[in-house]
C-alpha atoms as a PDB file:
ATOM      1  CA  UNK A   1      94.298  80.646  88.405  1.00  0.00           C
ATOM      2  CA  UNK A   2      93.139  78.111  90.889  1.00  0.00           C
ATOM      3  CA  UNK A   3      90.587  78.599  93.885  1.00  0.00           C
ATOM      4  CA  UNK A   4      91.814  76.690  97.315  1.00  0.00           C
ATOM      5  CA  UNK A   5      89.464  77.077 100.495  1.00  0.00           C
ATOM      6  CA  UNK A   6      90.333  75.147 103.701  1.00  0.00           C
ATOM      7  CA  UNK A   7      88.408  75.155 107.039  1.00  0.00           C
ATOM      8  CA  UNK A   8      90.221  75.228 110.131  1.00  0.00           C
ATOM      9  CA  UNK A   9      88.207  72.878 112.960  1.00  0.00           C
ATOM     10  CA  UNK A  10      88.498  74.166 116.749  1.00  0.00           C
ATOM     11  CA  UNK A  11      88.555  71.555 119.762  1.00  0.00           C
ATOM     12  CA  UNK A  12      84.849  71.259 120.315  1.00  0.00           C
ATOM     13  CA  UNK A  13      83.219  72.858 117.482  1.00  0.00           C
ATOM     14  CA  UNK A  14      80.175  71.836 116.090  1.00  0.00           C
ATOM     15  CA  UNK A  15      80.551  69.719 112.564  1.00  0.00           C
ATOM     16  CA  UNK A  16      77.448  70.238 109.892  1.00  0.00           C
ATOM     17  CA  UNK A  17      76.799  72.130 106.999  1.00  0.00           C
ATOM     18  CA  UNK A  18      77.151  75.747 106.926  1.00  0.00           C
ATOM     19  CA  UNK A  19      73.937  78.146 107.085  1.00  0.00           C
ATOM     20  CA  UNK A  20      75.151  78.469 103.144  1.00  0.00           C
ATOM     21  CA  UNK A  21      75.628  75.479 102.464  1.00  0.00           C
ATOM     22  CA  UNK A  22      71.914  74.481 103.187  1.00  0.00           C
ATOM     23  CA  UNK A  23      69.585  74.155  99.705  1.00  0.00           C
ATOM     24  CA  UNK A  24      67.405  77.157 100.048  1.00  0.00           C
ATOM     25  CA  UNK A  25      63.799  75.776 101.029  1.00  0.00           C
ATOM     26  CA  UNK A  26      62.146  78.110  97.979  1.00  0.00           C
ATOM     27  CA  UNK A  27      63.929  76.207  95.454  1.00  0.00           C
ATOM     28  CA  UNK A  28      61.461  75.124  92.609  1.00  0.00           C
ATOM     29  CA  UNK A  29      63.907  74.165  90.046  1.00  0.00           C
ATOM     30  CA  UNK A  30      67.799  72.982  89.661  1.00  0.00           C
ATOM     31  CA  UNK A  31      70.031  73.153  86.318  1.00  0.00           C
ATOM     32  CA  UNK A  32      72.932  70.887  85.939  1.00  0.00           C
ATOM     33  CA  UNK A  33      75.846  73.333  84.170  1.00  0.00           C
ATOM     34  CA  UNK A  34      79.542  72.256  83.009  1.00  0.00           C
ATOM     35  CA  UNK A  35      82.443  74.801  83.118  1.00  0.00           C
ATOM     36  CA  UNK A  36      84.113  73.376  80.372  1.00  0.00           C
ATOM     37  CA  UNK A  37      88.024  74.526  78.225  1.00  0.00           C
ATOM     38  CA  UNK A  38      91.164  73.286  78.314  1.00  0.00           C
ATOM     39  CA  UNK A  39      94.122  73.386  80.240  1.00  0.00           C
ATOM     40  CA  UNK A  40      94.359  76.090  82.827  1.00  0.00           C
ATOM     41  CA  UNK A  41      91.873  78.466  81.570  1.00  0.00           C
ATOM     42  CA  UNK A  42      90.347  78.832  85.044  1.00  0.00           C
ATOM     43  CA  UNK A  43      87.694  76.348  85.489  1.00  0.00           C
ATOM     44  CA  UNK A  44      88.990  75.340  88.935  1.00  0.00           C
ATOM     45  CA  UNK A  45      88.855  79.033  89.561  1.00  0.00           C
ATOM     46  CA  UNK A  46      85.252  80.033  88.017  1.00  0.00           C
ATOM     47  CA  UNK A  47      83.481  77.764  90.178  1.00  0.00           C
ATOM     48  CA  UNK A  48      85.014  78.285  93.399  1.00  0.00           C
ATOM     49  CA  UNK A  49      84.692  82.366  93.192  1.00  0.00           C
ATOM     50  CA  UNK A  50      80.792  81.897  92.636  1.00  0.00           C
ATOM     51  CA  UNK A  51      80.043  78.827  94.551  1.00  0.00           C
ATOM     52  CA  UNK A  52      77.850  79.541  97.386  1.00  0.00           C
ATOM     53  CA  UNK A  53      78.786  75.994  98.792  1.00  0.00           C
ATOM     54  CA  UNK A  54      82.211  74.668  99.861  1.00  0.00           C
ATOM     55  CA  UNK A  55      83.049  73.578  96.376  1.00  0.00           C
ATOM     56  CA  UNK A  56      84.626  70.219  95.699  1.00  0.00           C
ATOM     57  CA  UNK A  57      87.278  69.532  93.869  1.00  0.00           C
ATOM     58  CA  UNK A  58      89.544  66.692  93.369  1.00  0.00           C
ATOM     59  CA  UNK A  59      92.952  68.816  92.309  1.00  0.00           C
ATOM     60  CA  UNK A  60      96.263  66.551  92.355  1.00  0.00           C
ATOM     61  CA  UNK A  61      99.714  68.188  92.648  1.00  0.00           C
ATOM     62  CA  UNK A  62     101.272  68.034  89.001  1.00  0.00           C
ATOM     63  CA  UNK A  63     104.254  65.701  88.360  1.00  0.00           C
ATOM     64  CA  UNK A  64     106.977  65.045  85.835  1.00  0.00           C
ATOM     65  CA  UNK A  65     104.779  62.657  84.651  1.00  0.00           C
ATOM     66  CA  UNK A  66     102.795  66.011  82.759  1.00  0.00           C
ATOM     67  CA  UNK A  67     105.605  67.312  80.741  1.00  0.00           C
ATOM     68  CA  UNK A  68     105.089  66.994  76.942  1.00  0.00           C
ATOM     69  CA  UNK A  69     102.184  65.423  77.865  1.00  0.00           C
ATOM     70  CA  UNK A  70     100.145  68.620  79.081  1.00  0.00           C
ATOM     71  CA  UNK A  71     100.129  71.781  77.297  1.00  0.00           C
ATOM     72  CA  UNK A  72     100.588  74.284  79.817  1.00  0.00           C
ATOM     73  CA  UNK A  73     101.719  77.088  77.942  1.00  0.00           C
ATOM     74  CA  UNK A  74     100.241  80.548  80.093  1.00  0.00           C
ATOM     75  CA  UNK A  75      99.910  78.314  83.121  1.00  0.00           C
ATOM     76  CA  UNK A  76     103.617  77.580  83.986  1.00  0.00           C
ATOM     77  CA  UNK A  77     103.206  78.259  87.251  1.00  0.00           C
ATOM     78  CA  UNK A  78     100.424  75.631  87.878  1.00  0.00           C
ATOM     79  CA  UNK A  79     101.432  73.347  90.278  1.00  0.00           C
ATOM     80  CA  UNK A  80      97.798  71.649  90.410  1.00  0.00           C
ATOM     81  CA  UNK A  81      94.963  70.308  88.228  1.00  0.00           C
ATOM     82  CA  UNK A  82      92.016  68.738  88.556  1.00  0.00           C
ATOM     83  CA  UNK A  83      91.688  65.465  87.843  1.00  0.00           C
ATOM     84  CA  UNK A  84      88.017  64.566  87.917  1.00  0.00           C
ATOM     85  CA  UNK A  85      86.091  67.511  88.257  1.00  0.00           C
ATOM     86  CA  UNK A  86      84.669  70.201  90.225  1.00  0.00           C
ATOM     87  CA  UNK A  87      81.427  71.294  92.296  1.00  0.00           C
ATOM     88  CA  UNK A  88      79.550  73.807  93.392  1.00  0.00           C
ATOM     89  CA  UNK A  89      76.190  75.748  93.452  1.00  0.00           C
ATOM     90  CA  UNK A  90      74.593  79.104  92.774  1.00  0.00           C
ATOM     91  CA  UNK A  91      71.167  80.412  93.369  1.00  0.00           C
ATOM     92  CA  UNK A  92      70.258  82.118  90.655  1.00  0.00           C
ATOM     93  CA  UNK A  93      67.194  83.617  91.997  1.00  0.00           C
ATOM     94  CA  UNK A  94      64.836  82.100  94.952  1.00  0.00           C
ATOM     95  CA  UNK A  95      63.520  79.566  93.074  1.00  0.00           C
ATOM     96  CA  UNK A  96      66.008  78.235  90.362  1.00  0.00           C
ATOM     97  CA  UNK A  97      69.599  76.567  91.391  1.00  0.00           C
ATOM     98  CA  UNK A  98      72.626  75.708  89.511  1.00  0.00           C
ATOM     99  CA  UNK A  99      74.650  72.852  89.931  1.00  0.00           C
ATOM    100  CA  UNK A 100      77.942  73.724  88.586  1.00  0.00           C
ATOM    101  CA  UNK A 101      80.312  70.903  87.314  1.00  0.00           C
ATOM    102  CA  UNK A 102      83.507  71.939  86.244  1.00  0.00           C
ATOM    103  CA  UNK A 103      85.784  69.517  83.879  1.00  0.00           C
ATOM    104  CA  UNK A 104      89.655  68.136  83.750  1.00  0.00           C
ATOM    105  CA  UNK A 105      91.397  70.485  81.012  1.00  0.00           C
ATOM    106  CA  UNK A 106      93.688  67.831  80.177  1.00  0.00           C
ATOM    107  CA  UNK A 107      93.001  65.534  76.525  1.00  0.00           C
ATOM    108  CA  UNK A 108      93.901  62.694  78.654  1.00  0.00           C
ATOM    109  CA  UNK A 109      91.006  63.504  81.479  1.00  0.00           C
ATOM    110  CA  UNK A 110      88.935  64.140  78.536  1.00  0.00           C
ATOM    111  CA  UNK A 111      87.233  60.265  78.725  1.00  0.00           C
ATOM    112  CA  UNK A 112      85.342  61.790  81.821  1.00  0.00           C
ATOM    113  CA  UNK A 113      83.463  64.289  80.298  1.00  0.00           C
ATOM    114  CA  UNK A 114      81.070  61.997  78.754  1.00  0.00           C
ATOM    115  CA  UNK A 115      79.684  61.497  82.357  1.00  0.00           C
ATOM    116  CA  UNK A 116      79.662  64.873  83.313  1.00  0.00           C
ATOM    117  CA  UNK A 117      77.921  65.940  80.216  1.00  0.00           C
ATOM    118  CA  UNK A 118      74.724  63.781  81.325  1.00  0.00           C
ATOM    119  CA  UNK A 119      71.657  65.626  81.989  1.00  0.00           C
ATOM    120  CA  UNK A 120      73.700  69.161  81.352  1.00  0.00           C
ATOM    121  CA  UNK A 121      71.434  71.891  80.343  1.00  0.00           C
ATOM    122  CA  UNK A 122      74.263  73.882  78.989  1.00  0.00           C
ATOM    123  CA  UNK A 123      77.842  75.143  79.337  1.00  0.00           C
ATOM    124  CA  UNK A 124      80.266  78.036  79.637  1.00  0.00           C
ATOM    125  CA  UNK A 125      83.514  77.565  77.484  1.00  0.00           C
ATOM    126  CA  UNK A 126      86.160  79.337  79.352  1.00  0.00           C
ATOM    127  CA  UNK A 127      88.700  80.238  76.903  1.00  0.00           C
ATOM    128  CA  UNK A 128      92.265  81.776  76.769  1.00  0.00           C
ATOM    129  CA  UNK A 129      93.023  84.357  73.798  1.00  0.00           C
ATOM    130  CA  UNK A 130      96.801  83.082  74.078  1.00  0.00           C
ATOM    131  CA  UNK A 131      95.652  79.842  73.667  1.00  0.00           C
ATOM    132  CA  UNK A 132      92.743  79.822  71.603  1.00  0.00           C
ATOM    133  CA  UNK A 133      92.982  76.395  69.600  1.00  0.00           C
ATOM    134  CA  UNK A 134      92.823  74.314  72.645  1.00  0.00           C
ATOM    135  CA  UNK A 135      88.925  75.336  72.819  1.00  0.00           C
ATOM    136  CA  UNK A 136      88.722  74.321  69.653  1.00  0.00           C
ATOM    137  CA  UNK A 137      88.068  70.594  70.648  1.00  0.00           C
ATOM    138  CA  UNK A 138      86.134  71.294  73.222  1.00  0.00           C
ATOM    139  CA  UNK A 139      84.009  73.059  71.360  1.00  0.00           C
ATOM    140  CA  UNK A 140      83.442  70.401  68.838  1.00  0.00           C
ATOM    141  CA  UNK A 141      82.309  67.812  71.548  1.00  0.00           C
ATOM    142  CA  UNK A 142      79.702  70.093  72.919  1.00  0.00           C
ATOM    143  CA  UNK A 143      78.436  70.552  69.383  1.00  0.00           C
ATOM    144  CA  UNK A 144      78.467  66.858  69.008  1.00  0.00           C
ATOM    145  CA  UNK A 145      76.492  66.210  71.843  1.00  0.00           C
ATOM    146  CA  UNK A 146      73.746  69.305  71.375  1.00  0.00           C
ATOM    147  CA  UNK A 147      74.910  70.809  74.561  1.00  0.00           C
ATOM    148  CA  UNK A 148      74.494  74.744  74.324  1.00  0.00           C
ATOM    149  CA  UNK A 149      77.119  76.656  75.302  1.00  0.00           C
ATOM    150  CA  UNK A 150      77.846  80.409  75.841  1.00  0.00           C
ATOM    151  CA  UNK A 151      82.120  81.568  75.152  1.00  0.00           C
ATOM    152  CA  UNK A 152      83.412  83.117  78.011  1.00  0.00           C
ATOM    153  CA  UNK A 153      86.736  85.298  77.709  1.00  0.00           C
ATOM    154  CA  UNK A 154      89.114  84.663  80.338  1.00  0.00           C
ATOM    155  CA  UNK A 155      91.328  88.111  81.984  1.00  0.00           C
ATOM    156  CA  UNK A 156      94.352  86.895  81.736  1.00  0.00           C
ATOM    157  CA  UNK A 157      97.101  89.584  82.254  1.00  0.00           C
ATOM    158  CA  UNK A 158      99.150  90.202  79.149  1.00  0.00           C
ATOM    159  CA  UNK A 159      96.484  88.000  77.186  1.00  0.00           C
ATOM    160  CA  UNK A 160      95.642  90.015  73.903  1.00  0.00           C
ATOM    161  CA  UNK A 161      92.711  91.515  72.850  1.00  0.00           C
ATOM    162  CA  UNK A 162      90.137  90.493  69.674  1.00  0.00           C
ATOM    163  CA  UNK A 163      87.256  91.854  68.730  1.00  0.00           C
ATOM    164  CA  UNK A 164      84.074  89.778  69.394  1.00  0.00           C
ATOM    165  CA  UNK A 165      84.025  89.053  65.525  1.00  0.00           C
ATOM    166  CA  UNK A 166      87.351  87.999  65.072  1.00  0.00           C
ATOM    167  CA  UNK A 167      86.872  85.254  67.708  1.00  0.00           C
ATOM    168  CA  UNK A 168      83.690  84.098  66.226  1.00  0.00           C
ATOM    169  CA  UNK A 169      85.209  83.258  63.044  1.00  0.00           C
ATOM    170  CA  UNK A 170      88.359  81.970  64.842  1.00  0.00           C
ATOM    171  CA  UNK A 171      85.940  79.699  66.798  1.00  0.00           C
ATOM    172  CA  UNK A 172      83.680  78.748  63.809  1.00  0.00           C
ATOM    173  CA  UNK A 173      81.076  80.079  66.204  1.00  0.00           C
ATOM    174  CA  UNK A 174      77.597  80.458  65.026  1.00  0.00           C
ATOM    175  CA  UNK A 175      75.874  84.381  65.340  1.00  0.00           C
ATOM    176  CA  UNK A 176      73.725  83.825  67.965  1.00  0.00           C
ATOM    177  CA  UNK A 177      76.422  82.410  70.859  1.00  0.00           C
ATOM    178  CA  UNK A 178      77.276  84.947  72.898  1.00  0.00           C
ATOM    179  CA  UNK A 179      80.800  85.742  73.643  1.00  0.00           C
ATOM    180  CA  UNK A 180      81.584  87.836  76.689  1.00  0.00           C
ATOM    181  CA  UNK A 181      84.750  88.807  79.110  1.00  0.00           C
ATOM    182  CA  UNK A 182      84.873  87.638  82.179  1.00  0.00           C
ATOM    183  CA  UNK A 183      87.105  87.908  85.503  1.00  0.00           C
ATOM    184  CA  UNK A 184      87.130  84.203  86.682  1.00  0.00           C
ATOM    185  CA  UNK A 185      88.685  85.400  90.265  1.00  0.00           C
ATOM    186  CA  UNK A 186      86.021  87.709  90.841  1.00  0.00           C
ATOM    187  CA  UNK A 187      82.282  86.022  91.771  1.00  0.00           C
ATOM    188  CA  UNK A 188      80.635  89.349  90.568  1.00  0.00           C
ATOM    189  CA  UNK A 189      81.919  88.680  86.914  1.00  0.00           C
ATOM    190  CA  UNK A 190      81.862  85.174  87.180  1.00  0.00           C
ATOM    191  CA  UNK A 191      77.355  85.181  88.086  1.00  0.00           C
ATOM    192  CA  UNK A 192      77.809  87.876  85.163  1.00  0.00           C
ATOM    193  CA  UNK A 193      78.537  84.752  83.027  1.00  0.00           C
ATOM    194  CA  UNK A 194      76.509  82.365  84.342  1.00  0.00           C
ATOM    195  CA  UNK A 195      73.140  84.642  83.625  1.00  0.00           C
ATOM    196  CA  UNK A 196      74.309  85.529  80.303  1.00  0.00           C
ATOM    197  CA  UNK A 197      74.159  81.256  79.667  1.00  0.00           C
ATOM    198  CA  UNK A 198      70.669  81.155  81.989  1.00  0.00           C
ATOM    199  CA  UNK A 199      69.339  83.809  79.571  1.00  0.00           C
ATOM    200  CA  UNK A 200      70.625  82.242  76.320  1.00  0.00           C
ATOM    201  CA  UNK A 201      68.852  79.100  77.291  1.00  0.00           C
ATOM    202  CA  UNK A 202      65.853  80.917  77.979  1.00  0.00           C
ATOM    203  CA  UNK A 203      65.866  82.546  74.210  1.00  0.00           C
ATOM    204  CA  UNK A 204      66.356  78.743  72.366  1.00  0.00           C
ATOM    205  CA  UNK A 205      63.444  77.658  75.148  1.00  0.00           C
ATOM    206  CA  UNK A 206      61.238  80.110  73.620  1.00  0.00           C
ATOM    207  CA  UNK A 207      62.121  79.852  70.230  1.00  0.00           C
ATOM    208  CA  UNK A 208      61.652  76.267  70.376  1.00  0.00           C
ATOM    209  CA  UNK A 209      58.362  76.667  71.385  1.00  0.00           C
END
């Protein structure tokens, strides 16, 4: 479940960013997110559907060199993965902006996240119900490092179906993270996500205070 985007250039066009690609001129306040799971759980995906940018990523064609090495059960079919991260943005409203970094799957990309976790107001764990204990590290580091997160259900086809408890004590998950499906393809279900994390922030703002 990857997102590619090219741009064709004409003979004589005009180079620059995009109307869209231009930071809104109301914007009061940004938010640093990460898009965080492992291996091909749709990362890649999530943040091109709802990026309102061209988003970046730095994908490399996969190689012998992976096997045994990656675990890409579910994802067989893959023939890329990112290798650093990925970028994009969403305005969330007229004043508030997210930055959206997504991160390598791979335990061996996993050194990098330490960077990308700087400055992160929170994250969305993308998970995959036939692959659930390869969130379960993932998880742990964004415990370690007091990074809230929200759990977001990938729709995989043929992935089966738990209820919301039985992932939360699979997960070790404490009461008040939210779990909810999501449809990383689609940018409609994907913002879906990204509010339910803007308004879980919001509630441990307030309660803080």
């Amino acid at each position: 479940m990857d997102f590619k985007s090219s741009d064709t250039l004409t003979p004589g066009a005009v180079t620059g960013p995009r109307e869209q690609d231009v930071l809104p001129a109301t914007a009061a306040a940004a938010a640093k997110i990460v898009i965080v799971g492992g291996f091909g759980v749709g990362k890649t995906t999530m943040v091109g559907s709802v990026s309102e940018i061209r988003p970046l990523t730095t994908e490399e064609t996969m190689t012998q060199a992976g096997i045994g090495v990656d675990d890409n059960y579910g994802s067989e079919t893959k023939t890329a993965t990112t290798v650093a991260m990925d970028f994009g943005r969403i305005s969330i409203s007229e004043e508030l902006v997210l930055y959206l970094f997504g991160t390598p799957g791979q335990e061996r990309f996993w050194f990098l996240w330490n960077g990308l976790f700087e400055g992160a107001l929170g994250a969305v764990v993308l998970i995959d119900t036939r692959r659930l204990q390869v969130s379960f590290d993932v998880i742990g580091r964004l415990e370690e490092r007091g990074v809230p997160f929200i759990i977001a259900v990938n729709d995989f086809p043929n992935a089966p179906r738990h209820p919301v408890s039985a992932l939360r004590t699979a997960l070790d998950l404490d009461e008040r993270v939210p779990i909810v499906s999501c449809d990383a393809r689609q940018r409609a279900s994907s913002k879906d996500t990204l509010m339910t994390l803007v308004r879980y922030l919001h509630s441990l703002a307030l309660a803080r205070a």
